[in-house]
C-alpha atoms as a PDB file:
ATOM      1  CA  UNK A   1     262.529 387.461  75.656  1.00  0.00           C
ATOM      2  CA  UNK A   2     261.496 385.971  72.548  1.00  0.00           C
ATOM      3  CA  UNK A   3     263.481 384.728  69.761  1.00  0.00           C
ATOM      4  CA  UNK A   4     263.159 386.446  66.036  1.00  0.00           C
ATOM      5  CA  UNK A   5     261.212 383.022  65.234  1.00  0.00           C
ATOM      6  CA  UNK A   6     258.897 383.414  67.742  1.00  0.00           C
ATOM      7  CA  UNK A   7     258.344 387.060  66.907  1.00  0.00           C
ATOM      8  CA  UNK A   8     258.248 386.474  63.503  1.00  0.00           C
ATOM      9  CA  UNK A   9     255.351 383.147  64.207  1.00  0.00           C
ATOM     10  CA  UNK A  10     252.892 385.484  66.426  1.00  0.00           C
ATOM     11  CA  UNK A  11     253.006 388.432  63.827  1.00  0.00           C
ATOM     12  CA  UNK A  12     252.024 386.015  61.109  1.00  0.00           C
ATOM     13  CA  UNK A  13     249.406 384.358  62.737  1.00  0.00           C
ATOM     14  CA  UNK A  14     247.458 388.068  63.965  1.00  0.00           C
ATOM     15  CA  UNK A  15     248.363 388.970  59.997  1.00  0.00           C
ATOM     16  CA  UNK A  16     246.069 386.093  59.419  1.00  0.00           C
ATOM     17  CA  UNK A  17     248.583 383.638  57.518  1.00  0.00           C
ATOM     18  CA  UNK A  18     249.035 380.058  58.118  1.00  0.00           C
ATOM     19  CA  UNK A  19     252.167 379.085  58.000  1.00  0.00           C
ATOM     20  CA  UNK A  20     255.822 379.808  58.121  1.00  0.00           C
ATOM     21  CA  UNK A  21     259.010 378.587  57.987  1.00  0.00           C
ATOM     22  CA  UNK A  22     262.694 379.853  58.048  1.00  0.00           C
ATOM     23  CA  UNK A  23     265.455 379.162  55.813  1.00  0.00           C
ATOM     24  CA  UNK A  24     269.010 380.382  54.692  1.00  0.00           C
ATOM     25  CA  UNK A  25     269.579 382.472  52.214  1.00  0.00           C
ATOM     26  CA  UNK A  26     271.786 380.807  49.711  1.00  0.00           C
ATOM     27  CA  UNK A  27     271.984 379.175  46.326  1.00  0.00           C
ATOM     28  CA  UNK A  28     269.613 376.654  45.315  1.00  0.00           C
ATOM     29  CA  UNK A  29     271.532 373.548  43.381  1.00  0.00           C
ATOM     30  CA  UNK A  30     268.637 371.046  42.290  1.00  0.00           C
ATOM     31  CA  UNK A  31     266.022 373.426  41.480  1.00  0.00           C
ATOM     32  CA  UNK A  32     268.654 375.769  39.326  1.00  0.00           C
ATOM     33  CA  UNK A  33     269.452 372.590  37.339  1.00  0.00           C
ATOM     34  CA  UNK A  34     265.586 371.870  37.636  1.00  0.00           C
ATOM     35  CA  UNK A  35     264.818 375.339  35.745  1.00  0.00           C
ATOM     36  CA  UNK A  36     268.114 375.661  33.577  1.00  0.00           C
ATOM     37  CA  UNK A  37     266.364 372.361  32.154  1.00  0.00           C
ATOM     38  CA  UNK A  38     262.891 373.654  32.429  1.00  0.00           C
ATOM     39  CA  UNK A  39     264.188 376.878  30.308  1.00  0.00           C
ATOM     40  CA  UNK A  40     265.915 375.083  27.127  1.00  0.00           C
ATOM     41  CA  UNK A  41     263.496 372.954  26.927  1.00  0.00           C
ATOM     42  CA  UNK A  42     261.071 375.478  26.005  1.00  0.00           C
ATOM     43  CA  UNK A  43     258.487 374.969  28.720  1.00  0.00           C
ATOM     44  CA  UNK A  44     257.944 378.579  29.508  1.00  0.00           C
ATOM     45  CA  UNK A  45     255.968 379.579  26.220  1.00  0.00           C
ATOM     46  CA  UNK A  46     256.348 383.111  25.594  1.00  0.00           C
ATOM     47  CA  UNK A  47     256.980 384.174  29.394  1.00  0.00           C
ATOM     48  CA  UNK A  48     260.201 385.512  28.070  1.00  0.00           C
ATOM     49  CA  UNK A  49     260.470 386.973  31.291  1.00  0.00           C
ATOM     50  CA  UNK A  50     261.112 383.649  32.717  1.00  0.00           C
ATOM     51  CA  UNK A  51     264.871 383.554  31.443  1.00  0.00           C
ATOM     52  CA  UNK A  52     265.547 386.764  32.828  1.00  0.00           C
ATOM     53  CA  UNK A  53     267.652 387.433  36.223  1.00  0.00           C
ATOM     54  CA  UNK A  54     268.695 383.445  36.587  1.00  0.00           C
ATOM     55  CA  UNK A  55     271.491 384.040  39.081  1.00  0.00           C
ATOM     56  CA  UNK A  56     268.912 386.376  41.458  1.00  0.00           C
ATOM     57  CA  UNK A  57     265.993 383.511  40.778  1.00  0.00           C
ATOM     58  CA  UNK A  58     268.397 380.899  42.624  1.00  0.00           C
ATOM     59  CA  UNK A  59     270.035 383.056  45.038  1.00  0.00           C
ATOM     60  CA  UNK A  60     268.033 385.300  47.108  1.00  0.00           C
ATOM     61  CA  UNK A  61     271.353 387.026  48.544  1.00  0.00           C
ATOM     62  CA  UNK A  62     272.317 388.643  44.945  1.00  0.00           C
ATOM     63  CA  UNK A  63     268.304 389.608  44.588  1.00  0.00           C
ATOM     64  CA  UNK A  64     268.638 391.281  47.803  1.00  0.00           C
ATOM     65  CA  UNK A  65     272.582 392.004  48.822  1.00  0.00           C
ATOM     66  CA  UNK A  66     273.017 391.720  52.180  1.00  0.00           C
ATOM     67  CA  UNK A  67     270.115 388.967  52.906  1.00  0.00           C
ATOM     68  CA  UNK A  68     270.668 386.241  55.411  1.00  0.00           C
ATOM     69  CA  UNK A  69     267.348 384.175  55.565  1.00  0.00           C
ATOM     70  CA  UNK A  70     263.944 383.804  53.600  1.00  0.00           C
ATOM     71  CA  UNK A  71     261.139 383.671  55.218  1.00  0.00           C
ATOM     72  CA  UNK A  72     258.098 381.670  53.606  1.00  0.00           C
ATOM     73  CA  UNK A  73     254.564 382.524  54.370  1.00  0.00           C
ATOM     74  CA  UNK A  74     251.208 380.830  53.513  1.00  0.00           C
ATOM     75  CA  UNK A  75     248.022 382.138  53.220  1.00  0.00           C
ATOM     76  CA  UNK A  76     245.091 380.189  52.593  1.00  0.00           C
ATOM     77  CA  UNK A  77     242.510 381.178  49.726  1.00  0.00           C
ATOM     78  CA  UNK A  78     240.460 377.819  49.234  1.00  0.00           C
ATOM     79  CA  UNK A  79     236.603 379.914  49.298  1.00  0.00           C
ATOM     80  CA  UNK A  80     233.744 378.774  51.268  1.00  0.00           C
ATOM     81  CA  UNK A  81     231.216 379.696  48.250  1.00  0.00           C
ATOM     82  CA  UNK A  82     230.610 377.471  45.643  1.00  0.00           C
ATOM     83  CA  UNK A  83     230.932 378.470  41.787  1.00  0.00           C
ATOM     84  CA  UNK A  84     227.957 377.321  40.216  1.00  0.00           C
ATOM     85  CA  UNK A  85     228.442 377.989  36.342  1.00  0.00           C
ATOM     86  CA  UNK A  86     229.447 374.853  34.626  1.00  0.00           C
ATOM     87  CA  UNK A  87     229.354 377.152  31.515  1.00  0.00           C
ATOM     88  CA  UNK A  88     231.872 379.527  32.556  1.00  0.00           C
ATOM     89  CA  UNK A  89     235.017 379.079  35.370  1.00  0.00           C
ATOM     90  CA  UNK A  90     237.408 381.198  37.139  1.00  0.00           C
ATOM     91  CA  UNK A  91     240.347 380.454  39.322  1.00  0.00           C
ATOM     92  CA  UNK A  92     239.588 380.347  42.724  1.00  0.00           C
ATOM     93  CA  UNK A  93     242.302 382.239  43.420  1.00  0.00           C
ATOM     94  CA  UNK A  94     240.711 385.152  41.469  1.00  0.00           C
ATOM     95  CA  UNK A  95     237.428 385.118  42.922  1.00  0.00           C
ATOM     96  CA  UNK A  96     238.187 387.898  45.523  1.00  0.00           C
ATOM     97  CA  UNK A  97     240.873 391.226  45.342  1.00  0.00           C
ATOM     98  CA  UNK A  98     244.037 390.887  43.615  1.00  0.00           C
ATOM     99  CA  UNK A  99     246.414 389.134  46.291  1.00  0.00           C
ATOM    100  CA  UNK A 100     248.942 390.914  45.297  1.00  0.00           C
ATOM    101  CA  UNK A 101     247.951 393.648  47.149  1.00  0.00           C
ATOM    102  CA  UNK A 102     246.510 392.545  49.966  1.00  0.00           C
ATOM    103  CA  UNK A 103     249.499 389.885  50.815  1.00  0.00           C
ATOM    104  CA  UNK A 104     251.476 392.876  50.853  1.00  0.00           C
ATOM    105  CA  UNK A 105     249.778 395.095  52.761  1.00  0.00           C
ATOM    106  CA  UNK A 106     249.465 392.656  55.498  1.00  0.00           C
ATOM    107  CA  UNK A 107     253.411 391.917  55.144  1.00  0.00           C
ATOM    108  CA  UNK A 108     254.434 396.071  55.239  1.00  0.00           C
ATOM    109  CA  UNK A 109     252.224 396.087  58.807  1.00  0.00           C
ATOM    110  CA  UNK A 110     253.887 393.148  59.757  1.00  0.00           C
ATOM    111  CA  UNK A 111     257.354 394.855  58.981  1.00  0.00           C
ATOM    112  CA  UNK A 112     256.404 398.255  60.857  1.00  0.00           C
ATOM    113  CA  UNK A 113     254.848 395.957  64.137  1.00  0.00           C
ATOM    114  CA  UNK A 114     258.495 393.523  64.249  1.00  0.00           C
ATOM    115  CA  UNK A 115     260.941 396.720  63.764  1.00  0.00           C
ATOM    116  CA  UNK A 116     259.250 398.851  66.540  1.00  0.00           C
ATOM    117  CA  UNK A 117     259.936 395.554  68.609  1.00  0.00           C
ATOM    118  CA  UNK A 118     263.139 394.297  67.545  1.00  0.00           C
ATOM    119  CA  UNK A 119     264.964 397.740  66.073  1.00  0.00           C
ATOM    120  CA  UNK A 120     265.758 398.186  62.370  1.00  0.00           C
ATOM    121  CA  UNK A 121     266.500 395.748  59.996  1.00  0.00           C
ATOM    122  CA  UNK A 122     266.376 395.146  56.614  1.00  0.00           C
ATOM    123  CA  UNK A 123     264.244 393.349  54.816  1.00  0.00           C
ATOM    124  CA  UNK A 124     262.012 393.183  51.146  1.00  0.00           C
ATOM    125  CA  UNK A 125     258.646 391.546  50.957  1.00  0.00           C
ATOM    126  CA  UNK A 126     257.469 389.340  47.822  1.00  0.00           C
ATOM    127  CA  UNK A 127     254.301 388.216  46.301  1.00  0.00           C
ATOM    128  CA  UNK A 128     254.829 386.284  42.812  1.00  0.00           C
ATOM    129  CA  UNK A 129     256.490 389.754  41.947  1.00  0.00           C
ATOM    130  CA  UNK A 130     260.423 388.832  41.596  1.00  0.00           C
ATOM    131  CA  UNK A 131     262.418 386.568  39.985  1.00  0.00           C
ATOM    132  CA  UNK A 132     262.164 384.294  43.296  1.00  0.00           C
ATOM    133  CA  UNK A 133     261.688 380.528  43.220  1.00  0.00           C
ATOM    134  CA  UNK A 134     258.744 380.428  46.306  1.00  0.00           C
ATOM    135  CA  UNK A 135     257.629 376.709  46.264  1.00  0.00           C
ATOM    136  CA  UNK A 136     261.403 375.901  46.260  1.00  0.00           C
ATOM    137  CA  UNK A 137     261.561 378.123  49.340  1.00  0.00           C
ATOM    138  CA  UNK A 138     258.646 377.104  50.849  1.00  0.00           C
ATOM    139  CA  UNK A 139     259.740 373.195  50.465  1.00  0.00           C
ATOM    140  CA  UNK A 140     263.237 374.081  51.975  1.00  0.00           C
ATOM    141  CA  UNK A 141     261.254 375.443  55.070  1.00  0.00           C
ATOM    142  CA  UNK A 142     259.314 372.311  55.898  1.00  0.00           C
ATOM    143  CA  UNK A 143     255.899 374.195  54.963  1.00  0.00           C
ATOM    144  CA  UNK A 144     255.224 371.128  52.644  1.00  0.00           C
ATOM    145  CA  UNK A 145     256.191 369.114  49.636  1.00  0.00           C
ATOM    146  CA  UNK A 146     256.451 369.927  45.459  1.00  0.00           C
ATOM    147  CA  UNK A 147     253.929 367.551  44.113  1.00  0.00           C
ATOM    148  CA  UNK A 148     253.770 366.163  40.627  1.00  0.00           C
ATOM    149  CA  UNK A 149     251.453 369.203  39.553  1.00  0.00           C
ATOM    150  CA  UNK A 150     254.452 371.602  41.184  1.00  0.00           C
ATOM    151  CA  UNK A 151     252.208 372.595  43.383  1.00  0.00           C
ATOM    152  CA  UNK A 152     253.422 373.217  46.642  1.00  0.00           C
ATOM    153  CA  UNK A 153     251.288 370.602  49.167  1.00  0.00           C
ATOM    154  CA  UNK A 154     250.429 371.127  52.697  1.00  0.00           C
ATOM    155  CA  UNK A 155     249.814 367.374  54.326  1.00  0.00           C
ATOM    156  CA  UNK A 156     247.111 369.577  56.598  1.00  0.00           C
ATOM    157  CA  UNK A 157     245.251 371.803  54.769  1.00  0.00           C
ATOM    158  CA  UNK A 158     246.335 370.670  50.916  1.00  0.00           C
ATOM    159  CA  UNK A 159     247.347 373.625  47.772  1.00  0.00           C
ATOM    160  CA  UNK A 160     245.696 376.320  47.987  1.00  0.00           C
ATOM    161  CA  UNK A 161     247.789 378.748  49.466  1.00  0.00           C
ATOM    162  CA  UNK A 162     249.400 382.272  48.175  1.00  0.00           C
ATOM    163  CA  UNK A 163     252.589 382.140  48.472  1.00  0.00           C
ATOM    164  CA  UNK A 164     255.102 385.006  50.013  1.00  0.00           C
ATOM    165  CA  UNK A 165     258.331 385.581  51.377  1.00  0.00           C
ATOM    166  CA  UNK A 166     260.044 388.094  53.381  1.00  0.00           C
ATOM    167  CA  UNK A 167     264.261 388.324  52.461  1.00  0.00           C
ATOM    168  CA  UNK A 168     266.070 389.569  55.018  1.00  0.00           C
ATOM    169  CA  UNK A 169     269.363 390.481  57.028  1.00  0.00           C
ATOM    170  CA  UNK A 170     268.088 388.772  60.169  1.00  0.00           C
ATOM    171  CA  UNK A 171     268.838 385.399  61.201  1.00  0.00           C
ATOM    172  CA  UNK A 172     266.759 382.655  62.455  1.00  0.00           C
ATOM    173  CA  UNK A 173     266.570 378.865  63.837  1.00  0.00           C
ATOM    174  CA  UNK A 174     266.471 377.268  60.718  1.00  0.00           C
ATOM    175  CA  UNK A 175     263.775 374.158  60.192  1.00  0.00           C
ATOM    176  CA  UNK A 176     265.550 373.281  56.891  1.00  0.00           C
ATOM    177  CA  UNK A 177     264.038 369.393  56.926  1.00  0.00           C
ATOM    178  CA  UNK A 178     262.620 368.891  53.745  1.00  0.00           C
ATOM    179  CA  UNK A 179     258.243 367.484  54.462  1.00  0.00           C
ATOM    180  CA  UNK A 180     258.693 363.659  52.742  1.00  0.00           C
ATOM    181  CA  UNK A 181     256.873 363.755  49.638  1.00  0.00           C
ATOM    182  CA  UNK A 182     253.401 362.033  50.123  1.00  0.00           C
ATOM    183  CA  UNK A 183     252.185 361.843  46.400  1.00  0.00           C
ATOM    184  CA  UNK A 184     253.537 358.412  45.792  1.00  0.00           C
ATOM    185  CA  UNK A 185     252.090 356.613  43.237  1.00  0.00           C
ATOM    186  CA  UNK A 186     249.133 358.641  42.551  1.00  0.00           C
ATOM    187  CA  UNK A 187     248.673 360.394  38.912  1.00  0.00           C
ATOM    188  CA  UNK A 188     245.300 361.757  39.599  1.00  0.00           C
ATOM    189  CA  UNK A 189     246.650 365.570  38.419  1.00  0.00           C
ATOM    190  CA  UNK A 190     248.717 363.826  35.807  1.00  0.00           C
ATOM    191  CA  UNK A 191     245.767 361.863  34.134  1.00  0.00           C
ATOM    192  CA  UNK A 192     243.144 364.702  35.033  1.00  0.00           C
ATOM    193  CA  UNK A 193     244.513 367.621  32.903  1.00  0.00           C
ATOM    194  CA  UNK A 194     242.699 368.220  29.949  1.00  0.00           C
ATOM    195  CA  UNK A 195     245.511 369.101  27.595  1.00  0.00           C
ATOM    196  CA  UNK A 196     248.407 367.240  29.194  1.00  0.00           C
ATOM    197  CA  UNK A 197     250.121 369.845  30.449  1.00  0.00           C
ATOM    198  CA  UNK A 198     251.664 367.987  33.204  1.00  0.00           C
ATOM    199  CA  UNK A 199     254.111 365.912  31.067  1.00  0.00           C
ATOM    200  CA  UNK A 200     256.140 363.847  34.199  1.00  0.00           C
ATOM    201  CA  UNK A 201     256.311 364.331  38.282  1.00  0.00           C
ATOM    202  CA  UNK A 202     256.874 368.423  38.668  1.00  0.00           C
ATOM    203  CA  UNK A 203     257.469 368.961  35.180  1.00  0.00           C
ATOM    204  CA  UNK A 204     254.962 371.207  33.442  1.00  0.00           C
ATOM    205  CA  UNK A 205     255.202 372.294  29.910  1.00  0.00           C
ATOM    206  CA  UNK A 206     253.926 376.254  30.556  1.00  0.00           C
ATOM    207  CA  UNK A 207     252.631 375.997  26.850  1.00  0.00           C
ATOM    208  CA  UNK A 208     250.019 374.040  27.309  1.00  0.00           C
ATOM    209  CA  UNK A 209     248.501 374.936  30.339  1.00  0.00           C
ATOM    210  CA  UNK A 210     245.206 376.420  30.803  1.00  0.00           C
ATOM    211  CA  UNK A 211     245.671 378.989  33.223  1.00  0.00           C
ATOM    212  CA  UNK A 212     249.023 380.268  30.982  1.00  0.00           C
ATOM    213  CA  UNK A 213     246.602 380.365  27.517  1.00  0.00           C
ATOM    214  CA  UNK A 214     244.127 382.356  28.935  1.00  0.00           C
ATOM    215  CA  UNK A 215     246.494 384.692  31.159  1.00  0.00           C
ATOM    216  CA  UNK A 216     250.061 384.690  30.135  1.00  0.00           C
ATOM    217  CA  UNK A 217     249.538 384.041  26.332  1.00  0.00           C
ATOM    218  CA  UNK A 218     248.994 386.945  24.516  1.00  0.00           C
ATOM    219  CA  UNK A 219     247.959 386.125  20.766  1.00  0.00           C
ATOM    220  CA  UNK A 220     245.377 383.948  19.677  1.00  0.00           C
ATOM    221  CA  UNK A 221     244.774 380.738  21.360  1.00  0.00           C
ATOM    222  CA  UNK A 222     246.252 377.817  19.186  1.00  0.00           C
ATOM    223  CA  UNK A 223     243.311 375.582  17.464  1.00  0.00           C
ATOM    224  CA  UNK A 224     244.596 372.288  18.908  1.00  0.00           C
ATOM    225  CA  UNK A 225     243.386 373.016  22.223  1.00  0.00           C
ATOM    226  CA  UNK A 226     239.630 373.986  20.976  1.00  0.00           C
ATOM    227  CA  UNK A 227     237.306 371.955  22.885  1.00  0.00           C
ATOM    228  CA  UNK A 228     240.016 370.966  26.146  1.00  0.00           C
ATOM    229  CA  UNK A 229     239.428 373.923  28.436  1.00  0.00           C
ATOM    230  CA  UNK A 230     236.614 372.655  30.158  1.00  0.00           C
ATOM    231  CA  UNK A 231     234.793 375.985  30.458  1.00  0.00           C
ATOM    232  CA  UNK A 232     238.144 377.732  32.152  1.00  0.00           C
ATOM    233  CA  UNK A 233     238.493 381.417  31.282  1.00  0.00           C
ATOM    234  CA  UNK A 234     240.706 382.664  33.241  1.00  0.00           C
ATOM    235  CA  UNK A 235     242.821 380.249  35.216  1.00  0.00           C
ATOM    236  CA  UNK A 236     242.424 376.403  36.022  1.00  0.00           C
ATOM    237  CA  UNK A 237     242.354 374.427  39.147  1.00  0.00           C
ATOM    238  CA  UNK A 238     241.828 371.109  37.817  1.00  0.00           C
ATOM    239  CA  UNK A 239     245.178 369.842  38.862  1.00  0.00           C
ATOM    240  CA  UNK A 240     244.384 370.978  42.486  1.00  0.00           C
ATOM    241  CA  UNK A 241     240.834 369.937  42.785  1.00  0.00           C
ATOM    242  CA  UNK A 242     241.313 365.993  42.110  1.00  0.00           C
ATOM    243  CA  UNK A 243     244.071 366.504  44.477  1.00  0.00           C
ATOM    244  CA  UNK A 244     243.478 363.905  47.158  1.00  0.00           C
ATOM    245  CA  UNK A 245     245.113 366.233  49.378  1.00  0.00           C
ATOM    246  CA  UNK A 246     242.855 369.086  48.881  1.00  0.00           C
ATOM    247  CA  UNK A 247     240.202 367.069  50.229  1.00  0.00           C
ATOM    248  CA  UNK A 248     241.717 368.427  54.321  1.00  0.00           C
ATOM    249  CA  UNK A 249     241.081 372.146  52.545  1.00  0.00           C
ATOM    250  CA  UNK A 250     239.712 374.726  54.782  1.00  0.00           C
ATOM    251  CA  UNK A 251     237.810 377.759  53.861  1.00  0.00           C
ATOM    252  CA  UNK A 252     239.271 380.848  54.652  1.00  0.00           C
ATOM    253  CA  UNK A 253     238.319 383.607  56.528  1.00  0.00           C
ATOM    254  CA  UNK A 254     239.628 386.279  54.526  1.00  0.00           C
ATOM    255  CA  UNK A 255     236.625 388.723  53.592  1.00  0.00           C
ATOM    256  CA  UNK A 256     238.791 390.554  50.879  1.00  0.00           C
ATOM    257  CA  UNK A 257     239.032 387.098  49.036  1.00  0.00           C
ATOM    258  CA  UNK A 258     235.211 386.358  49.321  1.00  0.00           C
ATOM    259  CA  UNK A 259     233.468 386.274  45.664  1.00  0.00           C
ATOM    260  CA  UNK A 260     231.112 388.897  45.081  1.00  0.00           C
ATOM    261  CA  UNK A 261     227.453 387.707  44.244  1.00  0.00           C
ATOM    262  CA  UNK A 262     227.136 389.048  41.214  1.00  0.00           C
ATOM    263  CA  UNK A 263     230.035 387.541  40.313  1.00  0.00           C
ATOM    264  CA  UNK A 264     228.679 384.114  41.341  1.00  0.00           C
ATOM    265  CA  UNK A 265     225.373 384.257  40.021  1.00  0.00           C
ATOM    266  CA  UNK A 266     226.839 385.285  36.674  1.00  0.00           C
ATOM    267  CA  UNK A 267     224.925 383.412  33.752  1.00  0.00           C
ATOM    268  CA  UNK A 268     226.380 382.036  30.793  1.00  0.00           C
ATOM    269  CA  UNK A 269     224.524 384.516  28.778  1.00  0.00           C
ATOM    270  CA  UNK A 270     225.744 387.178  30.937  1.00  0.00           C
ATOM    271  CA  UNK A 271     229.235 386.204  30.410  1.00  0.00           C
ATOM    272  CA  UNK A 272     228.631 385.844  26.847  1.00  0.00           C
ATOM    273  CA  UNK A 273     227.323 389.679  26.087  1.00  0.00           C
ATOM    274  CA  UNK A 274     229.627 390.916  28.696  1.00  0.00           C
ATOM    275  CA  UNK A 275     230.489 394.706  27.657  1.00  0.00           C
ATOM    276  CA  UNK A 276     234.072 396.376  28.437  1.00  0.00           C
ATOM    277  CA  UNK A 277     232.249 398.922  31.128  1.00  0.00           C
ATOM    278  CA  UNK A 278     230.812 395.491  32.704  1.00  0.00           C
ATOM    279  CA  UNK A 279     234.064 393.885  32.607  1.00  0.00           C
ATOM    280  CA  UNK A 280     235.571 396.631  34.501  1.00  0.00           C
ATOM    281  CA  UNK A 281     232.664 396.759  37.150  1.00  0.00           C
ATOM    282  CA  UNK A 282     232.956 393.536  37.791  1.00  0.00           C
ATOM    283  CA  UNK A 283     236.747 392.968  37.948  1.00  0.00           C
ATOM    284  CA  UNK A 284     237.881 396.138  39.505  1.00  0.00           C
ATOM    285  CA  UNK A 285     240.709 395.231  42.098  1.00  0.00           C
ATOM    286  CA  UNK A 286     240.763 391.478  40.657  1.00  0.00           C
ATOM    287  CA  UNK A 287     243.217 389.546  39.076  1.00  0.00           C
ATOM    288  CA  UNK A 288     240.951 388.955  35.720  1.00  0.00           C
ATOM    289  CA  UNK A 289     241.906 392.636  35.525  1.00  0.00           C
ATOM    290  CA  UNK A 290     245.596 391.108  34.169  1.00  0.00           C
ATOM    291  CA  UNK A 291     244.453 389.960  30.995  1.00  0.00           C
ATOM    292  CA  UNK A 292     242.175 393.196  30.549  1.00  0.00           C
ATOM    293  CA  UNK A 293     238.978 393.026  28.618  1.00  0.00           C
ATOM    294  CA  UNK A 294     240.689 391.958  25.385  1.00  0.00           C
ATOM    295  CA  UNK A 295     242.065 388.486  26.372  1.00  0.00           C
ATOM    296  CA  UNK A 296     238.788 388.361  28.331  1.00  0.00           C
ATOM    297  CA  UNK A 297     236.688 388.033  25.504  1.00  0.00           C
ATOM    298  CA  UNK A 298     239.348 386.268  23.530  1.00  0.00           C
ATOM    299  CA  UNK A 299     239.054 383.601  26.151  1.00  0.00           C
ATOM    300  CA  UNK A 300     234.984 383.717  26.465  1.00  0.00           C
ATOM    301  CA  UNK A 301     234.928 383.149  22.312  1.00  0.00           C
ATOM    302  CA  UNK A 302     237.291 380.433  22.597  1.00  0.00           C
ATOM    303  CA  UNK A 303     234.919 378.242  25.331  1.00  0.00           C
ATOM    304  CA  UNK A 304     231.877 379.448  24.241  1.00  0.00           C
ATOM    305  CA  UNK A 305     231.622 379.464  20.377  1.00  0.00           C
ATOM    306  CA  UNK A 306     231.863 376.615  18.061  1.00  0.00           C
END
């Protein structure tokens, strides 16, 4: 008979994601000091949001009562097409459907196949939807390390991975040895972003990055950073592309991630004169649908006129 990891393993791997790991549900000590820090010091902006629920953020057993074990998943999102508009980027991550959605579809199906084999249990599913520290999880699983861009890094297939957990009352073997940390000295992310976001190893002042000023922030986009985006409007992945790790990534094989042509072939002048009905053509189901045509176009002015 096969153990709950075992189960667990071959049902992610025919749900298509890459990894997982096992770990016990309890409190986390260094990253709660970590983010306690992270919080006074002002790094989250105006993600107000960010303060909220601190006890459930570092203990998965008072966001879900009851909870024994978090389960970390990773699915892989690095595209096979190339983005050829120097004038204009997005995210890779936002290329394709929202992965909100799909992540958890693929995790409800994976629910429904391990109860009819196991019997009832509980469990809840996340997807960067709850005040739930993933990378930390995902580190405390052995999936990989926190590198000085907080990313979490994969020594196989590199960063860029969605990242998903399932909480519940089952328990597992646990792998709990933490993946040795294979940055060392290297500052490529560090000396690569455009307006410093990346202050010191994993700690990243929120206020200043890219992909939070043209998704998270809200008002106008402050004056000092005119000129530093390097053509990113919505998202950035400069940290992860001079990764030297990202160099193993993979393409996946994930056709509800795949950029649409049009999307691709997308000029700058197309982009520029881009109407609300084509915005919502184009980004129907996507995650550029989050900052809705509004910060859109805020975001296209900012790169794109002097």
């Amino acid at each position: 008979m096969l153990s709950h990891n075992q189960l667990f393993e071959r049902e992610a791997l025919q749900q298509g994601f890459d990894m997982i790991g096992f770990s016990r549900a309890e409190e986390l000590g260094k990253e709660a000091h970590y983010l306690e820090a992270w919080l006074k010091d002002n790094m989250h902006g105006e993600m107000s949001w960010m303060e909220n629920h601190f006890d459930k953020r570092i203990d998965p057993r008072k966001l879900v009562p009851g909870s024994k074990s978090v389960v970390s998943l990773l699915l892989n999102y690095y595209p096979k097409e190339t983005w050829n508009n120097e004038e204009v980027k997005v995210s890779k991550y936002a290329w394709g459907r929202d992965y909100h959605k799909v992540i958890k579809k693929k995790l409800k199906h994976a629910l429904a196949n391990l109860k009819a084999e196991i019997g009832d249990f509980d469990a809840s599913v996340f997807v960067d939807s709850a005040p739930i520290m993933d990378r930390a999880w995902a580190e405390r699983a052995g999936l990989g390390w926190i590198g000085k861009n907080a990313n979490l890094i994969t020594k196989k297939a590199g960063s860029f991975f969605f990242l998903a957990e399932i909480v519940t009352d089952l328990s597992f073997d646990y792998n709990e040895k933490l993946v040795k940390d294979y940055c060392g000295t290297c500052t490529r992310c560090l000396d690569a972003c455009p307006t410093q976001a990346i202050e010191s190893d994993r700690k990243i002042n929120g206020s200043k990055c890219i992909s939070y000023l043209t998704i998270e922030l809200k008002d106008q986009i402050p004056a000092e950073f005119k000129g530093k985006f390097e053509s990113w409007v919505f998202g950035c992945d400069i940290c992860q592309d001079v990764c030297p790790w990202n160099r193993n990534a993979k393409a996946h094989s994930n056709d509800e991630f795949q950029a649409p042509l049009s999307l691709l072939k997308m000029t700058q002048q197309q982009w520029s004169e881009m109407s609300e009905e084509v915005f919502y053509e184009t980004f129907k189901g996507s995650p550029v649908m989050r900052t809705k045509w509004k910060g859109l176009s805020r975001n296209l002015d900012f790169i794109l006129k002097a």
